[in-house]
Each structure stands twice: as C-alpha cells, then as structure tokens.
Protein backbone atom coordinates (compact mmCIF):
# COMPACT_ATOMS: atom_id res chain seq x y z
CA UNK A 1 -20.81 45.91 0.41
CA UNK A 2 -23.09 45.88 -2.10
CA UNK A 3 -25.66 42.58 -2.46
CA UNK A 4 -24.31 41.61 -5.96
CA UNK A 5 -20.59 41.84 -4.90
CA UNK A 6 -21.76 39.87 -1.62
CA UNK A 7 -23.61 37.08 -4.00
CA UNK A 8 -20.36 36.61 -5.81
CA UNK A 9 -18.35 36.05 -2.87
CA UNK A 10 -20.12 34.00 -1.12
CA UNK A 11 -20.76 32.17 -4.51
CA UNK A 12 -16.50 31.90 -4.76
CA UNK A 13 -16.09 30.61 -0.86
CA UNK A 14 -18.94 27.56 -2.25
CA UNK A 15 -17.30 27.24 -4.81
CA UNK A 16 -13.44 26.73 -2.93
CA UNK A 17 -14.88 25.25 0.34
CA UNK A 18 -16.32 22.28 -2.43
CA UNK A 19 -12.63 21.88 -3.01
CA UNK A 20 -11.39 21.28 0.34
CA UNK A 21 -10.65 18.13 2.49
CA UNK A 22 -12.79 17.96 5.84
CA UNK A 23 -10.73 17.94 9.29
CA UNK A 24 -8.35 15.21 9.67
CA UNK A 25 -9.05 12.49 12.24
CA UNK A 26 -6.34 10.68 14.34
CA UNK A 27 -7.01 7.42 16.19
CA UNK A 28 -4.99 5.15 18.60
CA UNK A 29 -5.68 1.42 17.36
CA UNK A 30 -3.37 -0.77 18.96
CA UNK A 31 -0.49 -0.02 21.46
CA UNK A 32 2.90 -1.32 21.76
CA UNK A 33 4.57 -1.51 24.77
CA UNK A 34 5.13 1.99 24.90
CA UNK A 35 4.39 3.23 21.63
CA UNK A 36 0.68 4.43 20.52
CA UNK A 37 0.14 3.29 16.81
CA UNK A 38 -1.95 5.69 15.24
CA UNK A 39 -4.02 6.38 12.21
CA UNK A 40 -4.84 9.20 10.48
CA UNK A 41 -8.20 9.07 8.35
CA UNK A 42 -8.71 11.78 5.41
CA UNK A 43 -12.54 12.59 4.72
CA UNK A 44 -13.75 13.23 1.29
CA UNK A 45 -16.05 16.34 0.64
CA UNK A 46 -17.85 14.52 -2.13
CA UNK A 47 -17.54 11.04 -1.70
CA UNK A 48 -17.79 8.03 -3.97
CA UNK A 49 -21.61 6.76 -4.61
CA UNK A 50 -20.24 3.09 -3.34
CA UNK A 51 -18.12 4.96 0.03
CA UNK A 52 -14.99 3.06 -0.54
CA UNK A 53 -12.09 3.25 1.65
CA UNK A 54 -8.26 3.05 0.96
CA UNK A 55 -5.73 2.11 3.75
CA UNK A 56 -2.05 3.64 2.96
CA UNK A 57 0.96 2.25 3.81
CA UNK A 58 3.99 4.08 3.34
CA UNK A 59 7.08 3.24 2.18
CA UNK A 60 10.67 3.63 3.79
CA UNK A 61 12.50 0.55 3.39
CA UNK A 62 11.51 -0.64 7.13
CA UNK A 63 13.68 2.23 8.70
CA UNK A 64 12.33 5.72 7.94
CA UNK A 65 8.27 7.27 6.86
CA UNK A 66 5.52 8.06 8.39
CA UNK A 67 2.02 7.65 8.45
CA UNK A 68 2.06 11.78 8.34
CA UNK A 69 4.77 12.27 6.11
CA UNK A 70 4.76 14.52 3.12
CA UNK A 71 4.26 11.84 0.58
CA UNK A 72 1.76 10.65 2.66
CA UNK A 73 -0.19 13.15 3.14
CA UNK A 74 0.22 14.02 -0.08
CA UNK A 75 -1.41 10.54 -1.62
CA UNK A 76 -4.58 10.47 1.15
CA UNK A 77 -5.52 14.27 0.08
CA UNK A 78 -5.44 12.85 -3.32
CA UNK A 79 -7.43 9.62 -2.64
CA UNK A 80 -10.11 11.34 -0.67
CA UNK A 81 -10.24 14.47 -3.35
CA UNK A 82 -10.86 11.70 -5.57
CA UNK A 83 -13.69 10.35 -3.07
CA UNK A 84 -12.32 7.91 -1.18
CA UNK A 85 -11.92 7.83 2.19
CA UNK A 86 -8.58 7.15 3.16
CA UNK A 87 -6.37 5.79 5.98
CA UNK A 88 -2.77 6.71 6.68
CA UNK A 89 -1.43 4.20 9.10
CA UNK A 90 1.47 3.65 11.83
CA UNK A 91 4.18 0.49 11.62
CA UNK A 92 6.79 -0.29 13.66
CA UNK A 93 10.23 0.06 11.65
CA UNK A 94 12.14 -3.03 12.77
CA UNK A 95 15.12 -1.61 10.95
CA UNK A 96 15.49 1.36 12.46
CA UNK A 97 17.73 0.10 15.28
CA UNK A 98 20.41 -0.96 12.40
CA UNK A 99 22.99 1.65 11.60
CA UNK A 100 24.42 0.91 8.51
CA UNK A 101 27.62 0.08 9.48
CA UNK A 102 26.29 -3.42 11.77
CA UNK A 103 24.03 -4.67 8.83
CA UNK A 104 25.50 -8.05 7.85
CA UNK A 105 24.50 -9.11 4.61
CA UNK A 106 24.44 -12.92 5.53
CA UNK A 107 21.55 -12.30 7.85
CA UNK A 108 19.80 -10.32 5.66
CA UNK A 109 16.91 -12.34 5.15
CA UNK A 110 16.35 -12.08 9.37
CA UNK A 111 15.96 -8.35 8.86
CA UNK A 112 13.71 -8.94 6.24
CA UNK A 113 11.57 -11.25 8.12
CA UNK A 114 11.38 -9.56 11.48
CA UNK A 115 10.80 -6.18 9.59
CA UNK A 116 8.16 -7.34 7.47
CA UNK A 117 6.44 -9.71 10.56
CA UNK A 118 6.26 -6.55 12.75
CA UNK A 119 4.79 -4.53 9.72
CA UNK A 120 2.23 -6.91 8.84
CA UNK A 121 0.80 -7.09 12.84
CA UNK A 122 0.55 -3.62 12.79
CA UNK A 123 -1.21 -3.52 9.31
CA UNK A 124 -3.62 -6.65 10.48
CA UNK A 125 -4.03 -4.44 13.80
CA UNK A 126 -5.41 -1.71 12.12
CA UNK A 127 -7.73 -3.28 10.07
CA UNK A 128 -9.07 -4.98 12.51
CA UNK A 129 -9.76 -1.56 14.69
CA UNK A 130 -11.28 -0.13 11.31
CA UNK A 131 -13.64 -2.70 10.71
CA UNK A 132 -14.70 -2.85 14.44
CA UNK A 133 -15.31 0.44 14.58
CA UNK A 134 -16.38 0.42 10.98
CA UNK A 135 -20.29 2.10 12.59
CA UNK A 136 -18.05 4.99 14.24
CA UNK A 137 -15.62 5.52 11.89
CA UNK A 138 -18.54 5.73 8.96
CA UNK A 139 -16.52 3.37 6.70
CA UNK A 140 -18.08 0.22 5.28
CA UNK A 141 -15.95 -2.78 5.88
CA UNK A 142 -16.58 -4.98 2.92
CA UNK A 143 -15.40 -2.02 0.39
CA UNK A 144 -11.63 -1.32 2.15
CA UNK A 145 -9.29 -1.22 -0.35
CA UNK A 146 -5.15 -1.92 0.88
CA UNK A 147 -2.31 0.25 -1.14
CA UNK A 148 0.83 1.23 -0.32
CA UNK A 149 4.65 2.08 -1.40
CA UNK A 150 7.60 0.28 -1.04
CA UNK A 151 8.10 -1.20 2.19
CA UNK A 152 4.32 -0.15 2.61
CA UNK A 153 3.72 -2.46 -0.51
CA UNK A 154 5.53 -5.75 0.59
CA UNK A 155 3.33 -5.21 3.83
CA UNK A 156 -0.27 -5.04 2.32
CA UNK A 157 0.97 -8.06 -0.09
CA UNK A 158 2.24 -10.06 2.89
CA UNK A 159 -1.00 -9.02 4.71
CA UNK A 160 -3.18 -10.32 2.11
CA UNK A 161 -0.67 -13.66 2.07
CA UNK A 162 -0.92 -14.53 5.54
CA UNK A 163 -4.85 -13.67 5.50
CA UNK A 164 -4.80 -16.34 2.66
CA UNK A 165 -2.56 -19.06 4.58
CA UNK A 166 -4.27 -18.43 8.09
CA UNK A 167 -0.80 -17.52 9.36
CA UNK A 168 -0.31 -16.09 13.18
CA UNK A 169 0.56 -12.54 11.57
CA UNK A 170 -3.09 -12.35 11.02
CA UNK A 171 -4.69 -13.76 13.46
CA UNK A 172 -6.13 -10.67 14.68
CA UNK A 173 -7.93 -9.98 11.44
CA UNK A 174 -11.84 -10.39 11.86
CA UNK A 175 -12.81 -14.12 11.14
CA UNK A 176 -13.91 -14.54 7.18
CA UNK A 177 -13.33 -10.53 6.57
CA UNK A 178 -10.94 -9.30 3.72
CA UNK A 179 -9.98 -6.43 1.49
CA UNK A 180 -11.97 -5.77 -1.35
CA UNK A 181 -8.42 -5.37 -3.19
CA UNK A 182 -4.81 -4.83 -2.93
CA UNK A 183 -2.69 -2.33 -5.02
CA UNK A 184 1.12 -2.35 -4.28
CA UNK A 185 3.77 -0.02 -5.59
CA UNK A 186 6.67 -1.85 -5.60
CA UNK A 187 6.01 -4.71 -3.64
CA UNK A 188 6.74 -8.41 -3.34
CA UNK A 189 5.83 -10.89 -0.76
CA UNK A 190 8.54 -12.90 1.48
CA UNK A 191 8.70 -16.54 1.89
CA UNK A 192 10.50 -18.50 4.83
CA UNK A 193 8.95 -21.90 5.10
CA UNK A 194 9.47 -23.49 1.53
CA UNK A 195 7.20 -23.18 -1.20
CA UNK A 196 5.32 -19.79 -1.64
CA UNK A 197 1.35 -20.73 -2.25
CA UNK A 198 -1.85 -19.49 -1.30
CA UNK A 199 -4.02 -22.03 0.20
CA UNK A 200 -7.24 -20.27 -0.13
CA UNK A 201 -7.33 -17.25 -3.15
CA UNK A 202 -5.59 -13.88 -2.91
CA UNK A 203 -8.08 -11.05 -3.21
CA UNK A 204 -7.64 -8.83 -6.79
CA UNK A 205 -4.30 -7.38 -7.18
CA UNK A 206 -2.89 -4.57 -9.27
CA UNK A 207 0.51 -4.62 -9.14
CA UNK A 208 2.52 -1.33 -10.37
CA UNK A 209 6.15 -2.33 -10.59
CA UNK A 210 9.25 -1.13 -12.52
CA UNK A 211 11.34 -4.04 -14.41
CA UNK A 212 14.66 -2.35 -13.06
CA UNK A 213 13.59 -2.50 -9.97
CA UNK A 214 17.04 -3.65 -7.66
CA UNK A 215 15.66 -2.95 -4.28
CA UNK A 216 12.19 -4.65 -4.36
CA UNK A 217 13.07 -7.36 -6.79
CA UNK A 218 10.91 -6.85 -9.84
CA UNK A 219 11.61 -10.86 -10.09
CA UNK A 220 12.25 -12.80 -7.63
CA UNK A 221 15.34 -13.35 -4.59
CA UNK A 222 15.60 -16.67 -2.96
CA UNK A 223 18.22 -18.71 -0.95
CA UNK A 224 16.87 -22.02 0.67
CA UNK A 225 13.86 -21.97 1.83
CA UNK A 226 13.45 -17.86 1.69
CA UNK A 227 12.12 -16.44 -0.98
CA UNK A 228 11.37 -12.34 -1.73
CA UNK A 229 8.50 -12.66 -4.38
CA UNK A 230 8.42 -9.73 -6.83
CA UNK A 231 5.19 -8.80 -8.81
CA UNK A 232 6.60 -10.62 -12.43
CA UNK A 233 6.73 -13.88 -10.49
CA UNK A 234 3.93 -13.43 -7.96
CA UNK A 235 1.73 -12.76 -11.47
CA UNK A 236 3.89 -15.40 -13.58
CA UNK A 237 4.05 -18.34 -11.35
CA UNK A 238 0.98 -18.10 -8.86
CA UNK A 239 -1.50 -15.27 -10.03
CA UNK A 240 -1.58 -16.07 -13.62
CA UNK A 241 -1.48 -19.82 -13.21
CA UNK A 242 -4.19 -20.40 -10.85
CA UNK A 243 -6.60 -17.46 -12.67
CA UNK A 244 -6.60 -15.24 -9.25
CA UNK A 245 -7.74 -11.81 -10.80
CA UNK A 246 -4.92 -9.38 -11.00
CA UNK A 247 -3.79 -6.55 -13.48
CA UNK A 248 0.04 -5.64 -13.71
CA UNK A 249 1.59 -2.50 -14.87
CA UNK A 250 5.01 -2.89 -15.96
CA UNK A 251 7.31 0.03 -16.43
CA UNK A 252 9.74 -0.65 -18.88
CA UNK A 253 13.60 0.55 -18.00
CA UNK A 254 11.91 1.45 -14.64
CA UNK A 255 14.04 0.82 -11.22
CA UNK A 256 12.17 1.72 -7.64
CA UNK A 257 10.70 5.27 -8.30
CA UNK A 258 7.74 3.44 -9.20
CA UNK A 259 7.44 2.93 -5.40
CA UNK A 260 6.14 6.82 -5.56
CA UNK A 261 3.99 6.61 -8.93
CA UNK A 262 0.50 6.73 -7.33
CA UNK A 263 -0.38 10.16 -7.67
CA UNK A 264 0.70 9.57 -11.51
CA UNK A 265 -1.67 6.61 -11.77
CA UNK A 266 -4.67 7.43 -9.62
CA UNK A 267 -7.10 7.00 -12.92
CA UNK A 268 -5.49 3.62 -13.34
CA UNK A 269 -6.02 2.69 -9.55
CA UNK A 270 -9.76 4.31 -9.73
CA UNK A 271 -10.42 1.80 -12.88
CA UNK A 272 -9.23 -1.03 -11.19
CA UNK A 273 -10.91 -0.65 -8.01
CA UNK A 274 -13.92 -0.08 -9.58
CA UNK A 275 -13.96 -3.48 -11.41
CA UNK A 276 -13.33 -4.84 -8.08
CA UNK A 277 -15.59 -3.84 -5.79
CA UNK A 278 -18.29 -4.11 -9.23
CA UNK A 279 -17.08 -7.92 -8.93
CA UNK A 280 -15.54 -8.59 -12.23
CA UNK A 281 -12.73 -11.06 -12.32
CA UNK A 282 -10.26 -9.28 -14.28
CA UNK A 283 -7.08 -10.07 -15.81
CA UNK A 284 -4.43 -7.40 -17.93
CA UNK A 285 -1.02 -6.91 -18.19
CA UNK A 286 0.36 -4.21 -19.60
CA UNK A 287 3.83 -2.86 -20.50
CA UNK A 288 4.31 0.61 -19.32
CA UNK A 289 6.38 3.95 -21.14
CA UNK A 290 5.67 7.36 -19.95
CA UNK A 291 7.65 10.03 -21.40
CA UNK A 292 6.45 12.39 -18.50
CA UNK A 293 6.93 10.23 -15.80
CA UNK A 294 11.10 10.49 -15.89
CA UNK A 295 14.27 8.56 -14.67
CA UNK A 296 15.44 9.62 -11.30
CA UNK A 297 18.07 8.96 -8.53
CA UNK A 298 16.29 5.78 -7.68
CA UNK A 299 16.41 4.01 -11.30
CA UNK A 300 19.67 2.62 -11.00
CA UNK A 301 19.73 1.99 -6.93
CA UNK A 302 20.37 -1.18 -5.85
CA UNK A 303 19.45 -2.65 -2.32
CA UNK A 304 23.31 -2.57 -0.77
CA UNK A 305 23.46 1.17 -1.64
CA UNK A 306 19.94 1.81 -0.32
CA UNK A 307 21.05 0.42 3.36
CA UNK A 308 24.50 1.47 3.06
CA UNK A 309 24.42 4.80 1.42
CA UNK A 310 27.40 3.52 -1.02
C-alpha cells in the first residue's frame, strides 16, 4: 500500500474512532434478595470540561423497561456523545406481578405507592454506590445530574422529594449529598401523608411535560390524603411560589410521548444543566409547538387503557 493511501486511512480510522463510545461498564450496586441490580455506565470519548454525569431512569409504567433497553441505550449513547458520562440504572417493577385483568382501580393508589417506594430505594441505592465509588468509577459526585422517562421520571422527582423531606426511602443517600439537578420527562411526584411540601429546597428542575398528558397527570390527581403531583402544579403551587429554580417546557396539545422527547431536546437539557451546575438560579417557562416532533399513539392514551390495553 502505498504511504499516502496509508496516511489517509489511518487519518479516516482517527477520524471515526473520535466518533465512537468507549466500552460499556456494568456494575452490581445493591442486591435484592435474589436479584442483582445493576448499572450500566456509558463513557464519553471527549468529555465535558466540568465531567458531569447523568443517571437515566427509564420509563415503563412500573411493569416493563430496562436499564439496557433500546431507548435506553439509545439516550446514554447520546448523553455521553454529547460528553456526559452517563448511567443507565436497574429498578424493581412492583407492577409487574399485576396482570391486567386483577388490577382494581379502587386500590390504585397502593400500586402507585408500593411501585414508586420500591423505585425510589433502588434509585437512592444507586446513587449512593456511585458516589461511594465516585474515585473508581472516575465520576465527580457533586456534578450528577438525575433524568429519566415516565415511570423513570416520577422516580428521580420522588427521589429528590424524599431527599428534601428526610423520608426512609432515602435514607441510604450519603448524609448532606444531592444532585446537581433533576430533569423529568413526564413526571410527577406522589403524595400519601397530607399536604405535599418540601421542608428543605428541591434541587433545580426542568420539567418537560405534555398538557394532554392522561397517564402522568400533566395537573394534578388526588383523593384524600394521596396526591399524584404533575409538573403544572409541582411548578404552580410549590416551585414557583417558594422561588425554587426550575424551567418548564410545556408542549401544547401534547399527551405522554413527551415521556420519549429527550433525544429531541438534548440542546435544551445541555442549556439547562449548564446553568446549574454554573450556579445560576434560574426560572422560565415556556409553551412548547414543534411541527417536527408529531402526534403519536400515545397522545390520546389515558391511564385505564395503558394498564388494561382497552
């Protein structure tokens, strides 16, 4: 082969390898009873001058995903091509054991808080083997950023909720430590003991939410003393009036397909964590319409056809 024609390939496999994602690494961080909860973390070949990491949740309604799943996978290759480190994560899916045909609707706030508890140990597990092992695992602790879809969003939300009101969930978590952000896709947080508050302050919050959305109330559902906590009222009644720094996007006419609009937003999620972990305090609300970003089978789905497949 002659030396110019070697030049230029070896120039092209630079060029490609520059492009690619380093070896993925899988860890154990907790087990449960029998089951190993793993992690998966996503290296970036050129990573971001201030090394932040983002923790992924997926989404699933509490019965199916996985922290290896398609759209999983999918999202990490995307966070850490954009230079982030990122973190694909195991929870237990309390509703997996329902079929759909035993699901009674006036217990459905038990489901909801037994599936969400369960998810929120796991997610408080993790973080506290990443920051731990923060040395090891070459990711700084005080720059971990929590997203996630869907079921995965109500989880980091209710994560960052029970860090806030020193509830048992998170006990686990590292005494004084907390994400540098939160940025749910269709997420709320769930209430069972009365009034919904934060006793000490939520950290920043982007919230990406459609205003159709029927299956993780874009509003609020409550009976009694249990409340589900969408982003217009988490933002409306508790971000907004005590000045906690947050930014929502609103998608007009939008129903739960928002749930999956990450990869469609990653510039918006890279400006917002960057005036996080900077330190500004924030506030902006906008209302979303994206002619490219089009209706699908989930704009119209409610949460009885989700579980029952009516």
């Amino acid at each position: 082969m002659p030396n110019n024609i070697k030049l230029t390939f070896c120039l092209l496999i630079l060029v490609l390898s520059n492009g690619l994602l380093r070896g993925q690494e899988t860890y154990t961080y907790v087990t449960r009873g029998e089951q190993q909860m793993k992690l998966d973390i996503y290296r970036p070949t050129n990573p971001r001058p201030d090394h932040a990491t983002v923790v992924y949740l997926f989404g699933g309604g509490f019965v199916v995903g996985a922290r290896n799943d398609s759209t999983s996978v999918q999202c990490c290759k995307l966070l850490a091509e954009r230079g982030f480190t990122a973190v694909s994560i195991d929870y237990r899916l309390w509703l997996k054991r329902m079929s759909p045909d035993k699901i009674k609707w006036t217990k459905v706030f038990d489901y909801f808080d037994s599936s969400i508890r369960v998810a929120t140990e796991d997610c408080c597990a993790a973080l506290r083997y990443i920051v731990d092992n923060s040395g090891q695992l070459g990711i700084d602790p005080t720059k971990i950023i929590l997203t996630g879809s869907s079921a995965g969003a109500v989880t980091i939300l209710q994560t960052d909720y029970c860090r806030a009101n020193s509830r048992a969930e998170a006990e686990v978590l590292p005494e004084g430590w907390k994400p540098a952000a939160v940025i749910p896709y269709a997420g709320a947080v769930f209430e069972t003991q009365g009034r919904l508050k934060y006793k000490t302050p939520p950290v920043p919050t982007c919230f990406f939410h459609g205003t159709e959305d029927k299956i993780v109330f874009y509003r609020t559902f409550h009976l009694c003393k249990h409340r589900l906590a969408g982003s217009s009222w988490l933002v409306k009644h508790r971000f907004k009036k005590n000045r906690y720094p947050y930014w929502i996007m609103r998608f007009k006419g939008r129903g739960h397909e928002v749930a999956g609009y990450l990869t469609d937003t990653i510039e918006e999620f890279e400006a917002f964590v960057n005036a996080a972990l900077a330190g500004r305090v924030t506030y902006y609300d906008a209302k979303c319409e994206d002619e490219a970003l089009k209706p699908n089978k989930w704009t119209k789905m409610n949460i009885i056809q989700l579980y029952t497949g009516k």
